[in-house]
Protein backbone atom coordinates (compact mmCIF):
# COMPACT_ATOMS: atom_id res chain seq x y z
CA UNK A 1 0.00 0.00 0.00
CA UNK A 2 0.92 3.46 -0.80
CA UNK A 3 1.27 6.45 1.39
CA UNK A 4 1.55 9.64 2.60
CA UNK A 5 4.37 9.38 5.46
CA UNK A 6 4.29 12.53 8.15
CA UNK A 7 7.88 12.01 9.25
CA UNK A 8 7.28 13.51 13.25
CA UNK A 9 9.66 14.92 15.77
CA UNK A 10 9.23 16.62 18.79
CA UNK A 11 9.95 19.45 16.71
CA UNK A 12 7.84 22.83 17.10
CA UNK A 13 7.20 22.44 13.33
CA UNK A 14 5.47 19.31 14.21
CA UNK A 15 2.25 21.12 13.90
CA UNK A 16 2.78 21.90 10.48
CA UNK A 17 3.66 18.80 9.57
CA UNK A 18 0.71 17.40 10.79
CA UNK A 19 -1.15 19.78 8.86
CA UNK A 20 0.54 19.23 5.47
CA UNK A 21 0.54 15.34 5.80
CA UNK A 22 -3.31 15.55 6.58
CA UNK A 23 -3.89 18.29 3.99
CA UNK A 24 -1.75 15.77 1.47
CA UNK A 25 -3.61 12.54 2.43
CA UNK A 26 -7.13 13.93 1.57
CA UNK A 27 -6.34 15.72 -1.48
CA UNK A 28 -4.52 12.01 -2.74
CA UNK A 29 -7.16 9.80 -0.89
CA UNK A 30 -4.26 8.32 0.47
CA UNK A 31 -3.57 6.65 3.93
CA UNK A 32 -1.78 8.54 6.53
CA UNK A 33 1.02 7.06 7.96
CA UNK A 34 2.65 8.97 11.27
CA UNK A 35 6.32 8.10 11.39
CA UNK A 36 9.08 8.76 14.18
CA UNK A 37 12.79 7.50 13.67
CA UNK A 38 14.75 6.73 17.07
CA UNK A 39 18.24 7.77 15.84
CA UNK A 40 20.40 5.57 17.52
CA UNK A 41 22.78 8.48 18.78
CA UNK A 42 19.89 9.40 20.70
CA UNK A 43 20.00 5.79 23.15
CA UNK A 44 23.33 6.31 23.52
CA UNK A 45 25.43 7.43 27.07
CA UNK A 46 26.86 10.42 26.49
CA UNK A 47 30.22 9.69 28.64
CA UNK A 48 31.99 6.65 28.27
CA UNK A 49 34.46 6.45 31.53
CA UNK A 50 35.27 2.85 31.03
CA UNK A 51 39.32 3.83 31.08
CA UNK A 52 38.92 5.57 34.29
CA UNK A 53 37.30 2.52 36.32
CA UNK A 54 39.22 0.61 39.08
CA UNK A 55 39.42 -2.54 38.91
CA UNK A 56 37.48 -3.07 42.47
CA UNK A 57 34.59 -0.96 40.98
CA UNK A 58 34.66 -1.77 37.42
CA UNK A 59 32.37 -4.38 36.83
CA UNK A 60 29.52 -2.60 39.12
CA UNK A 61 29.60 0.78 37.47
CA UNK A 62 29.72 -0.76 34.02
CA UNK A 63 26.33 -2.86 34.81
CA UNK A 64 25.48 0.34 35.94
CA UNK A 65 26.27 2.45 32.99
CA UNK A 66 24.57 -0.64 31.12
CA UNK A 67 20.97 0.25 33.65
CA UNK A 68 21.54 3.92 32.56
CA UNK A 69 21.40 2.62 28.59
CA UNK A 70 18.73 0.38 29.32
CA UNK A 71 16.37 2.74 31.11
CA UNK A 72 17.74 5.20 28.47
CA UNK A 73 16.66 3.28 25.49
CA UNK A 74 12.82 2.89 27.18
CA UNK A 75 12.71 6.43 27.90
CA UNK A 76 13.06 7.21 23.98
CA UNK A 77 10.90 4.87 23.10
CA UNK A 78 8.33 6.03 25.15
CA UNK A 79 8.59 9.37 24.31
CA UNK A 80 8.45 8.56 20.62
CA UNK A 81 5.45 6.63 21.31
CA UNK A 82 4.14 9.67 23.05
CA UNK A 83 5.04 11.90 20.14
CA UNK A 84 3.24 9.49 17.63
CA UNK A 85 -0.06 9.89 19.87
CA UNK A 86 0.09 13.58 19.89
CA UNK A 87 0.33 13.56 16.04
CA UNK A 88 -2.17 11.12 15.66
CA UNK A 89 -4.91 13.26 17.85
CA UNK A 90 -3.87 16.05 15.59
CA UNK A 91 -4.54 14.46 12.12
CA UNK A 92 -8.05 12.67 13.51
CA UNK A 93 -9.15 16.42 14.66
CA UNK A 94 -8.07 17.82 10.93
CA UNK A 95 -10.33 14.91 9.61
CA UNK A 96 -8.03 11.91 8.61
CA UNK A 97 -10.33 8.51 10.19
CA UNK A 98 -7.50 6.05 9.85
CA UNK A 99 -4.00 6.91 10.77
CA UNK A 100 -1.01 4.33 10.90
CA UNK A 101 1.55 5.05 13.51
CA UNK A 102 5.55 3.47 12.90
CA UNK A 103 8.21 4.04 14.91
CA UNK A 104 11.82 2.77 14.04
CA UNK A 105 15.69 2.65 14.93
CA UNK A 106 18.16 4.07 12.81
CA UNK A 107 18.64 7.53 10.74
CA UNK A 108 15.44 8.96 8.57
CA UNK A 109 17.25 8.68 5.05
CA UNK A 110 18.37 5.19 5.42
CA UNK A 111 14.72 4.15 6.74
CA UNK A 112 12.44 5.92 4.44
CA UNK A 113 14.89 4.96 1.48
CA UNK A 114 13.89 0.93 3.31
CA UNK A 115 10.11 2.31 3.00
CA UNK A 116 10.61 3.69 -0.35
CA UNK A 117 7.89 1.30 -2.28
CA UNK A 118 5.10 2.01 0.73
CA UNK A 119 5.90 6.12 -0.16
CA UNK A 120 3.61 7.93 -1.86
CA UNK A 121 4.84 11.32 -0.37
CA UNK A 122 6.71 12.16 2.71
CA UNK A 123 6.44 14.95 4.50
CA UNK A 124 9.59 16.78 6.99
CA UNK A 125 9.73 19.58 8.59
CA UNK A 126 12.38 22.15 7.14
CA UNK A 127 13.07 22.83 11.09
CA UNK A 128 13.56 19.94 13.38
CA UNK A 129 13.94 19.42 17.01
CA UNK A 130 15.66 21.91 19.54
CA UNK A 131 15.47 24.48 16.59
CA UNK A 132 13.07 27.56 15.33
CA UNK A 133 14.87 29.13 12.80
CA UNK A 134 18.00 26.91 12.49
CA UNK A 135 17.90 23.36 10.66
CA UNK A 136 18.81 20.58 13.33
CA UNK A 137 17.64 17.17 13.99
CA UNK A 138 15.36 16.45 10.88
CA UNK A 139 16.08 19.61 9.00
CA UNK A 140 19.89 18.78 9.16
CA UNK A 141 19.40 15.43 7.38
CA UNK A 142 17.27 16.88 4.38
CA UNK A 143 20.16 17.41 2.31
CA UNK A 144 20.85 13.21 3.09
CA UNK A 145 17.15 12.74 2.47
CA UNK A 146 16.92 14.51 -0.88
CA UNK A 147 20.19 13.13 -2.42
CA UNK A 148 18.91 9.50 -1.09
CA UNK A 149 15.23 9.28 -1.44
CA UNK A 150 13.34 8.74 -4.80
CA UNK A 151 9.99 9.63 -3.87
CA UNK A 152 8.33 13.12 -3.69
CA UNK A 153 9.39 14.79 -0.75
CA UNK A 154 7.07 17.69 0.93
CA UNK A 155 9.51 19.97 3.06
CA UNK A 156 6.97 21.94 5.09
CA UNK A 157 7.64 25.13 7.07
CA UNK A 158 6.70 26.25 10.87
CA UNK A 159 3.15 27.50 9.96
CA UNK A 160 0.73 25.50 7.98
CA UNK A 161 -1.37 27.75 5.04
CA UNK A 162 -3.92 25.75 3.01
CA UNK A 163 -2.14 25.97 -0.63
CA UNK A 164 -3.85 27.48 -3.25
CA UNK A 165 -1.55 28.01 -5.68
CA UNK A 166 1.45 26.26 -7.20
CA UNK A 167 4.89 26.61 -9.01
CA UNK A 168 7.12 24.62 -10.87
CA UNK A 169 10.79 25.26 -11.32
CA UNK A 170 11.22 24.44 -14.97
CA UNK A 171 14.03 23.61 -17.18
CA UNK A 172 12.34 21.59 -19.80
CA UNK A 173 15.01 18.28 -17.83
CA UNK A 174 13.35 14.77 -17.79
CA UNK A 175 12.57 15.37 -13.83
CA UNK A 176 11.03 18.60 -14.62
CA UNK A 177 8.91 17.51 -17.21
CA UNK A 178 7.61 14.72 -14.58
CA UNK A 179 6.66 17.09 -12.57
CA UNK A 180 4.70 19.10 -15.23
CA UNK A 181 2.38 15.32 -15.60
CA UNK A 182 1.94 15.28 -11.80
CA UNK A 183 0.68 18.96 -11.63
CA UNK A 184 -1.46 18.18 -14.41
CA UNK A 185 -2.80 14.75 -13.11
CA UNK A 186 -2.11 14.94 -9.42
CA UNK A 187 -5.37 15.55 -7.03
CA UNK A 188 -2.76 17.26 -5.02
CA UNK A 189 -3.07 20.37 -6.83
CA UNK A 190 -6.44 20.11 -7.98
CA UNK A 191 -8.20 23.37 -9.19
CA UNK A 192 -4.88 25.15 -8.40
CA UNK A 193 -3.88 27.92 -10.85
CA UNK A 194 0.00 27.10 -11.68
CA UNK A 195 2.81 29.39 -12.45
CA UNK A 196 6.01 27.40 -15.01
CA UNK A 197 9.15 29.61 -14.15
CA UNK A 198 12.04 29.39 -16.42
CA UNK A 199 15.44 30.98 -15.50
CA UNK A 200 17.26 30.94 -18.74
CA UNK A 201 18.12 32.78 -21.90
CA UNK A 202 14.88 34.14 -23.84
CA UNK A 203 15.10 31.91 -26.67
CA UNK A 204 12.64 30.56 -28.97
CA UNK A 205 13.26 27.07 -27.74
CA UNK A 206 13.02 27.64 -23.60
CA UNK A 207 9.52 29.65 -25.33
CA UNK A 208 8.29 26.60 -26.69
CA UNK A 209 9.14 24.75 -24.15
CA UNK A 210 7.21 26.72 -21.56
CA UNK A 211 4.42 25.91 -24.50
CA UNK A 212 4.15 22.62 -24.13
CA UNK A 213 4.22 22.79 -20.43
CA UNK A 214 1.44 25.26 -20.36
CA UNK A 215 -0.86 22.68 -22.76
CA UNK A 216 -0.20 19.83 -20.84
CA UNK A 217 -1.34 21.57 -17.46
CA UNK A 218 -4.29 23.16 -19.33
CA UNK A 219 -5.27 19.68 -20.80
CA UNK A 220 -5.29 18.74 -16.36
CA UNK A 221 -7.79 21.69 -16.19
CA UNK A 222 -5.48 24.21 -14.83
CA UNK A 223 -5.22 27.80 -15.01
CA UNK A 224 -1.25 28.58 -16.00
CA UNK A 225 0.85 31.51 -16.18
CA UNK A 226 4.53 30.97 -17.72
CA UNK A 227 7.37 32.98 -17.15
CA UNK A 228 10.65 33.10 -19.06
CA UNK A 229 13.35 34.88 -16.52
CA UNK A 230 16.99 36.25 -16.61
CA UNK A 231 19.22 36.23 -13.61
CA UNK A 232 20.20 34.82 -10.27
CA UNK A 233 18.19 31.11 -10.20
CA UNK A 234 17.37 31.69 -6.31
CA UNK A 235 16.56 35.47 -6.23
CA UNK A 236 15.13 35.40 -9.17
CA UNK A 237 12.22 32.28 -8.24
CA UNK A 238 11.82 33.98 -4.53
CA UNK A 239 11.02 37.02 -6.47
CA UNK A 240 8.28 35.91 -8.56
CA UNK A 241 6.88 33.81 -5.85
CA UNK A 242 6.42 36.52 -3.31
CA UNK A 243 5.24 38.53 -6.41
CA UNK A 244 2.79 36.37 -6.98
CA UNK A 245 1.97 34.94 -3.63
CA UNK A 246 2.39 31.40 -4.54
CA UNK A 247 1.71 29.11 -1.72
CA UNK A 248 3.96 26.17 -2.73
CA UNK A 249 6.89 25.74 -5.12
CA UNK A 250 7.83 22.50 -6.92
CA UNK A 251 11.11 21.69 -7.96
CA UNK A 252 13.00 18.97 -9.18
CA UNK A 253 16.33 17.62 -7.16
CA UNK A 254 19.13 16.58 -9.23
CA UNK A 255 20.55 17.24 -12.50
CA UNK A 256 22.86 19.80 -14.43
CA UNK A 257 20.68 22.90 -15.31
CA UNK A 258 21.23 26.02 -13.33
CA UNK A 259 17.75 25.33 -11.37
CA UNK A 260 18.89 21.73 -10.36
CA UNK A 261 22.23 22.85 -9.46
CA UNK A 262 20.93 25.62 -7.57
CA UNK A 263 18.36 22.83 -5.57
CA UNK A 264 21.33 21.11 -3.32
CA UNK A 265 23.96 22.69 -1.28
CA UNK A 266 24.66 25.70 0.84
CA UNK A 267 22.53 28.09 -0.95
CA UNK A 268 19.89 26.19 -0.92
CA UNK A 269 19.77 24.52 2.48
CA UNK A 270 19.68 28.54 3.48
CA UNK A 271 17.03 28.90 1.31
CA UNK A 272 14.87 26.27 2.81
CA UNK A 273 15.66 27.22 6.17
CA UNK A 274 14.19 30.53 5.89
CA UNK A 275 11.50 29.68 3.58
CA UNK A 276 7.99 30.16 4.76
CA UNK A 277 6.08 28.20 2.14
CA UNK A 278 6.13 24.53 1.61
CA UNK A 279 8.37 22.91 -1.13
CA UNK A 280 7.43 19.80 -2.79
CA UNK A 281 11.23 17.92 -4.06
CA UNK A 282 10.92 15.79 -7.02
CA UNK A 283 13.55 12.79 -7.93
């Protein structure tokens, strides 16, 4: 079965999260599944004094130390399961009947990349735990998460804002173009006008491509509005979107165009760590 994962922390974004993943699963029809990933870093002692133990004490502290782990490892679990609840009471309120709660060992990337052909869509917070404006915790592995996981990722910001409106990044690349189908066939964005944003040379060709984008999306039943830009990739895209007040931007994550180059790495990761609007990553 296929679906929408809410990857949940005991981030402050949390609530956001919850939002989007509910928001996603209803507009897909999909199930709702609420996961939390016990990073094994977090189960572990933080002081190892093994080297400074005495022989006459050594063997009680160390089944000592091994309680501390122990009682360690049930704490996190038990908070995790605690999380899940929380998260769960929050998507039954927004209207989702059936949600399915996982939790797991291990780092996110490695176990949604394990969940991949259950994945629909995920959804992470941009800001994860311990952290309002900084990327930490979950936000610190998206850059892991994006170069690892080939499924759509929704990276959500602090505040939830029922989209309206969508943008795609466009540069007429195979990835792209995928994206173009799923805003024209996706219930995601259904009845959502859509913007196709080009940052390239104003040629004929990059004009005809925008074309054919704009026909497939209007063949979905979409309003469209293309535009054909010069300049910096990243000013230039926050630019028209705050110009336009688009409530979610689409982008594809790998490749060699300006716009896929642009997606991962430092500018970026600043990008989506002050961004207030959701972006949906497409492999």
């Amino acid at each position: 079965m296929s679906y929408v994962i809410g990857c949940i922390d005991a981030a402050t974004a949390n609530t956001a999260v919850c939002d989007y993943s509910a928001w996603a699963a209803q507009q897909l029809s999909a199930p709702l599944m609420l996961l939390h990933v016990l990073e094994n870093h977090e189960r572990e002692a933080s002081t190892d004094v093994t080297g400074n133990i005495g022989l006459g004490t050594r063997e009680g502290l160390l089944e000592q130390l091994a309680e501390l782990d122990a009682q360690r490892a049930k704490l996190a679990l038990k908070h995790g399961h605690m999380v899940l609840d929380q998260a769960a009471s929050k998507v039954r309120e927004l209207g989702v009947e059936t949600v399915h709660q996982r939790q797991r060992h291990g780092e996110l990337a490695e176990t949604l990349v394990e969940m991949e052909g259950d994945v629909r869509l995920a959804v992470l917070g941009l800001h994860g735990e311990d952290s309002v404006n900084q990327l930490h915790k979950v936000g610190s592995h998206l850059e892991t998460v994006i170069r690892t996981v080939h499924r759509p990722l929704l990276l959500t910001p602090d505040a939830f804002s029922q989209p309206q409106s969508a943008m795609l990044a466009f540069d007429a690349s195979a990835t792209t173009k995928k994206g173009i189908e799923l805003l024209a066939q996706s219930p995601l964005f259904k009845g959502m006008p859509v913007h196709v944003v080009m940052v390239d040379a104003d040629t004929s060709d990059n004009r005809e491509r925008l074309e054919w984008a704009a026909e497939q999306l209007r063949a979905g039943g979409h309003d469209v509005e293309t535009a054909l830009l010069a300049g910096d990739v990243e000013q230039a895209l926050h630019l028209y979107q705050q110009q336009h007040s688009i409530d979610i931007m689409v982008m594809g994550a790998f490749g060699h165009s300006r716009i896929r180059q642009f997606l991962v790495g430092s500018t970026t990761m600043r990008m989506l760590q002050e961004s207030t609007t959701p972006v949906l990553v497409l492999r």
